[in-house]
N, C-alpha and C. Protein backbone atom coordinates (compact mmCIF):
# COMPACT_ATOMS: atom_id res chain seq x y z
N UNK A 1 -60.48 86.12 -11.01
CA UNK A 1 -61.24 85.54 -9.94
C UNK A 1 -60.61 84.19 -9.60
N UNK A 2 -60.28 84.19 -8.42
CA UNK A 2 -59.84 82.77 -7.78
C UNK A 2 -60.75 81.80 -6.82
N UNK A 3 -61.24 80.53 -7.22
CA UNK A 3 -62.36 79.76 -6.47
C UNK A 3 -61.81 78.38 -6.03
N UNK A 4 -62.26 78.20 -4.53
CA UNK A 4 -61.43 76.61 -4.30
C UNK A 4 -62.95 76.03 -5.09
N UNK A 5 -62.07 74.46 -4.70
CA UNK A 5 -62.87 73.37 -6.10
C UNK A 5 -62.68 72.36 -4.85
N UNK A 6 -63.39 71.55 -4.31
CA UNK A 6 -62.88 70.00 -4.13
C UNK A 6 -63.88 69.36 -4.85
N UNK A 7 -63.10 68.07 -5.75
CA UNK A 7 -63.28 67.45 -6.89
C UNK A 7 -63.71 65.96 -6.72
N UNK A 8 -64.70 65.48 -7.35
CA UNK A 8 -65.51 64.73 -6.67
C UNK A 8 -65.43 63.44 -8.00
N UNK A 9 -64.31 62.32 -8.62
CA UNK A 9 -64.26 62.00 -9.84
C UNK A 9 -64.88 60.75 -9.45
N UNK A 10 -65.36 60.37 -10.92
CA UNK A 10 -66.05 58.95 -11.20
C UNK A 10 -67.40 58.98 -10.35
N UNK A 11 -68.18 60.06 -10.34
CA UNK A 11 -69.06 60.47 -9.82
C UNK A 11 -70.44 60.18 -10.41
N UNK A 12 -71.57 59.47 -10.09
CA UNK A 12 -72.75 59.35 -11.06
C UNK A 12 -73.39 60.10 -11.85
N UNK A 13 -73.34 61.44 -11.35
CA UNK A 13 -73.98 62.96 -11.77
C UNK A 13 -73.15 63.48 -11.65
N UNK A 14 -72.95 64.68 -12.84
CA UNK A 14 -72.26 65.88 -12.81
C UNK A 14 -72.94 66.75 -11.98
N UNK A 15 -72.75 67.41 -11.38
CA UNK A 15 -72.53 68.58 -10.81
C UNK A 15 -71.62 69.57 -9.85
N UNK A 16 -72.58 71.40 -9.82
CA UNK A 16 -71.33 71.87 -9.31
C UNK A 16 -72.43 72.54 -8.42
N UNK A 17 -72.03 72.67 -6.68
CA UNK A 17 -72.84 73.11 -5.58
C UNK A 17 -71.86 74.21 -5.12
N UNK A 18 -71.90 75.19 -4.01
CA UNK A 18 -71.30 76.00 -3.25
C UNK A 18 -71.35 75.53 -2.30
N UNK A 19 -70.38 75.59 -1.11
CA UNK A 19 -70.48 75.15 0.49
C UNK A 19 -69.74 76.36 0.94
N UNK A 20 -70.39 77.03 1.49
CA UNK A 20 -69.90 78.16 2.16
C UNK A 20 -68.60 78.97 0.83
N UNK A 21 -67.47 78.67 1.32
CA UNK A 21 -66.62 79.10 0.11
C UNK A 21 -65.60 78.21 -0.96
N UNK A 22 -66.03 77.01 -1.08
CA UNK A 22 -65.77 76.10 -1.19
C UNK A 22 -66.73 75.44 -2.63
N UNK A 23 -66.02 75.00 -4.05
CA UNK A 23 -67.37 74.73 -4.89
C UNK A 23 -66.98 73.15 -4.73
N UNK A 24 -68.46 72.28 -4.42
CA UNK A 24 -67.77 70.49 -4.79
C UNK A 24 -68.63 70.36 -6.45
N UNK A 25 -67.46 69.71 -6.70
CA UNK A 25 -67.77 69.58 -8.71
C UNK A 25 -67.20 67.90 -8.47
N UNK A 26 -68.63 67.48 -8.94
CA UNK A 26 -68.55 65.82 -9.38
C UNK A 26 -68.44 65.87 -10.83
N UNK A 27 -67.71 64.80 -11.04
CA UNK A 27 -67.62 64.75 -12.91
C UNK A 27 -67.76 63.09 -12.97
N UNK A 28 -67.92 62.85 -13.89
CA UNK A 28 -68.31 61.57 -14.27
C UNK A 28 -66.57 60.68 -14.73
N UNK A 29 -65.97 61.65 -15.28
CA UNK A 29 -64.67 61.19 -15.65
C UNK A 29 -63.85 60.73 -14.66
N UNK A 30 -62.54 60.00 -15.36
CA UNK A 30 -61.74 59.35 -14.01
C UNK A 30 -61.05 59.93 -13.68
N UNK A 31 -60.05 60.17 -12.11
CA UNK A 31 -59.20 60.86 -12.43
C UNK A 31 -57.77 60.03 -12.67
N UNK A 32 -57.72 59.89 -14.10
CA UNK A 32 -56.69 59.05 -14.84
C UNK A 32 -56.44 60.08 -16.16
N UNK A 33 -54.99 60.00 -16.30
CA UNK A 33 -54.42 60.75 -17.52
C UNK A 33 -55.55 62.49 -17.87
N UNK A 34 -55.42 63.03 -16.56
CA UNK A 34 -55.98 64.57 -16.50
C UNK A 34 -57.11 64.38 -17.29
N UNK A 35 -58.12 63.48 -16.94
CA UNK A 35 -59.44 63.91 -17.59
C UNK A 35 -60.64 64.30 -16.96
N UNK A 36 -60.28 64.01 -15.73
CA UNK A 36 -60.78 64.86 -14.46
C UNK A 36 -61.30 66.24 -14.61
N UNK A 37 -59.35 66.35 -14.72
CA UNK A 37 -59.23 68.23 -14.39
C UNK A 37 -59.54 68.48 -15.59
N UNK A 38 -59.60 68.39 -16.69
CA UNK A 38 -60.39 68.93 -18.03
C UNK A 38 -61.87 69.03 -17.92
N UNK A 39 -62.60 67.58 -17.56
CA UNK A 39 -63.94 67.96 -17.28
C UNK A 39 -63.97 69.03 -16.14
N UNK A 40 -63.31 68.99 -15.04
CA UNK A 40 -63.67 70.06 -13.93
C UNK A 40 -63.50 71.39 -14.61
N UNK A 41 -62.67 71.75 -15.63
CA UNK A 41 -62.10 72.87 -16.37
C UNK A 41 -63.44 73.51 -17.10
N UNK A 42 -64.08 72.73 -18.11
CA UNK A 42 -65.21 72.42 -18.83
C UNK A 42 -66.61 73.39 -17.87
N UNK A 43 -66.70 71.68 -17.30
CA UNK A 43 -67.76 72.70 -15.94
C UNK A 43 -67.50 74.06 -15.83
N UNK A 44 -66.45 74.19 -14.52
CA UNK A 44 -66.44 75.65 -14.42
C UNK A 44 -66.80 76.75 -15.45
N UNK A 45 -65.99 76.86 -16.63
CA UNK A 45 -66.25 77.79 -17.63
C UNK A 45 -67.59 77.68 -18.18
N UNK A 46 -68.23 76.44 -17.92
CA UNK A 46 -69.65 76.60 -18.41
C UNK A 46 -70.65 77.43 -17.15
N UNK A 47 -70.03 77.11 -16.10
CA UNK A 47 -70.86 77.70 -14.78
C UNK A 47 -70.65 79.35 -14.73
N UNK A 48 -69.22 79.98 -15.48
CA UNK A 48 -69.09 81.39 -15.09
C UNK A 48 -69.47 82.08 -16.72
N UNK A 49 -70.13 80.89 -17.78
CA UNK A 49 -69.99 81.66 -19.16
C UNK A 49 -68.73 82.33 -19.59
N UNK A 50 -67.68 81.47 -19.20
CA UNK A 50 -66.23 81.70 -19.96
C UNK A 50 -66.09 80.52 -21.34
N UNK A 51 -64.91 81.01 -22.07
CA UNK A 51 -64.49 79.91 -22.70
C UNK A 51 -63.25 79.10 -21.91
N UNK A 52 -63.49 78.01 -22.24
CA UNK A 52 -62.47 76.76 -21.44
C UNK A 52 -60.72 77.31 -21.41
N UNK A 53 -60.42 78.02 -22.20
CA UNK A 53 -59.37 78.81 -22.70
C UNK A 53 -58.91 80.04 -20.94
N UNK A 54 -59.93 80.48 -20.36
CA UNK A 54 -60.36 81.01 -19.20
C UNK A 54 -59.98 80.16 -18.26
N UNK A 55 -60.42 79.13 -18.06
CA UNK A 55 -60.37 78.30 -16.79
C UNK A 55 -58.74 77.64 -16.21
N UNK A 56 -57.76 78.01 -16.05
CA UNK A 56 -56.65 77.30 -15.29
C UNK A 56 -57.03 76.61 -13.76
N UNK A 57 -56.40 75.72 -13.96
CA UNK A 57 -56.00 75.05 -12.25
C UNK A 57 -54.66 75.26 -11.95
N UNK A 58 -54.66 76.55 -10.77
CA UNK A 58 -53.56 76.71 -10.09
C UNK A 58 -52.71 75.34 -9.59
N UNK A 59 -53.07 75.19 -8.61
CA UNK A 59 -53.01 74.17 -7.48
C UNK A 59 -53.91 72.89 -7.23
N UNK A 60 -53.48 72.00 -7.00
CA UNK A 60 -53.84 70.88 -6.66
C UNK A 60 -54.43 69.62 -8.12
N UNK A 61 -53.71 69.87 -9.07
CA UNK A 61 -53.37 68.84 -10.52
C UNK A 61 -53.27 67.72 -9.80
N UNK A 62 -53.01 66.93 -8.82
CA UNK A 62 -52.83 65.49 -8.54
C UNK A 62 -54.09 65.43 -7.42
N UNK A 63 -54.97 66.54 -6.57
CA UNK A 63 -55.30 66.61 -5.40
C UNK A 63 -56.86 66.49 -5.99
N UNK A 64 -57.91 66.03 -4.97
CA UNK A 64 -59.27 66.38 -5.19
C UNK A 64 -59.61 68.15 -4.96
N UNK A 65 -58.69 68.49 -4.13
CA UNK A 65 -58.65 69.98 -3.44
C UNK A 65 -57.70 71.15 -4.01
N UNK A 66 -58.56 71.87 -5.61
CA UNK A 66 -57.98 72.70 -6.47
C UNK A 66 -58.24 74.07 -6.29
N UNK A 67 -57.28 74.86 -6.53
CA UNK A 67 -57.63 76.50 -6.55
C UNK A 67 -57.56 76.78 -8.61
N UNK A 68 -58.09 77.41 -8.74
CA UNK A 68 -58.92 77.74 -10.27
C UNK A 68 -58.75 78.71 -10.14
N UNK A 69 -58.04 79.76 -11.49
CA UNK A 69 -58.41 80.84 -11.61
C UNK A 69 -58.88 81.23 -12.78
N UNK A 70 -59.96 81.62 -12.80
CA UNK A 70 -60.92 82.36 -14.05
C UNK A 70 -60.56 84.15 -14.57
N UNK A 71 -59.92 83.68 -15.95
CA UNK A 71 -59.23 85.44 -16.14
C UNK A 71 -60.66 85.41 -17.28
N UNK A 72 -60.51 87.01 -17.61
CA UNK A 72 -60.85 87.89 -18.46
C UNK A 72 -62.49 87.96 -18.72
C-alpha cells in the first residue's frame, strides 16, 4: 500500500487526519537529524497496526511532502 503524507514538524499535537487523498501527520519532533521521518514512520505503523519495520518513506526524506509505503 502506497499513501501521500504531508508532514507537519515541531507541531503542538500529534496527529494524523485524511484530506481527500492526502494524510497531514503533525509530530512534535524536529525536522533535524531524521527525527521527523522516524516519528512520522512510528505514527503511521501505529495508524495501519504494522510494525515500524513495515513503514518506508519512498520519497520526499528532505520534503514535508512524502510517499510511504506500507508492505506485508
Amino acid at each position: 500500500m502506497f499513501i501521500k503524507v504531508f508532514v507537519t514538524p515541531d507541531a503542538k499535537k500529534e496527529k494524523i487526519e485524511k484530506k481527500e487523498e492526502t494524510f497531514l501527520v503533525s509530530v512534535r519532533e524536529p525536522a533535524t537529524g531524521n527525527r521527523a521521518n522516524n516519528r512520522v514512520r512510528e505514527l503511521v505503523a501505529l495508524w495501519v497496526g504494522k510494525p515500524i519495520s513495515k513503514v518506508r518513506i519512498l520519497t520526499g526524506h528532505h520534503s514535508r511532502a512524502k510517499m510511504i509505503s506500507i508492505s506485508g
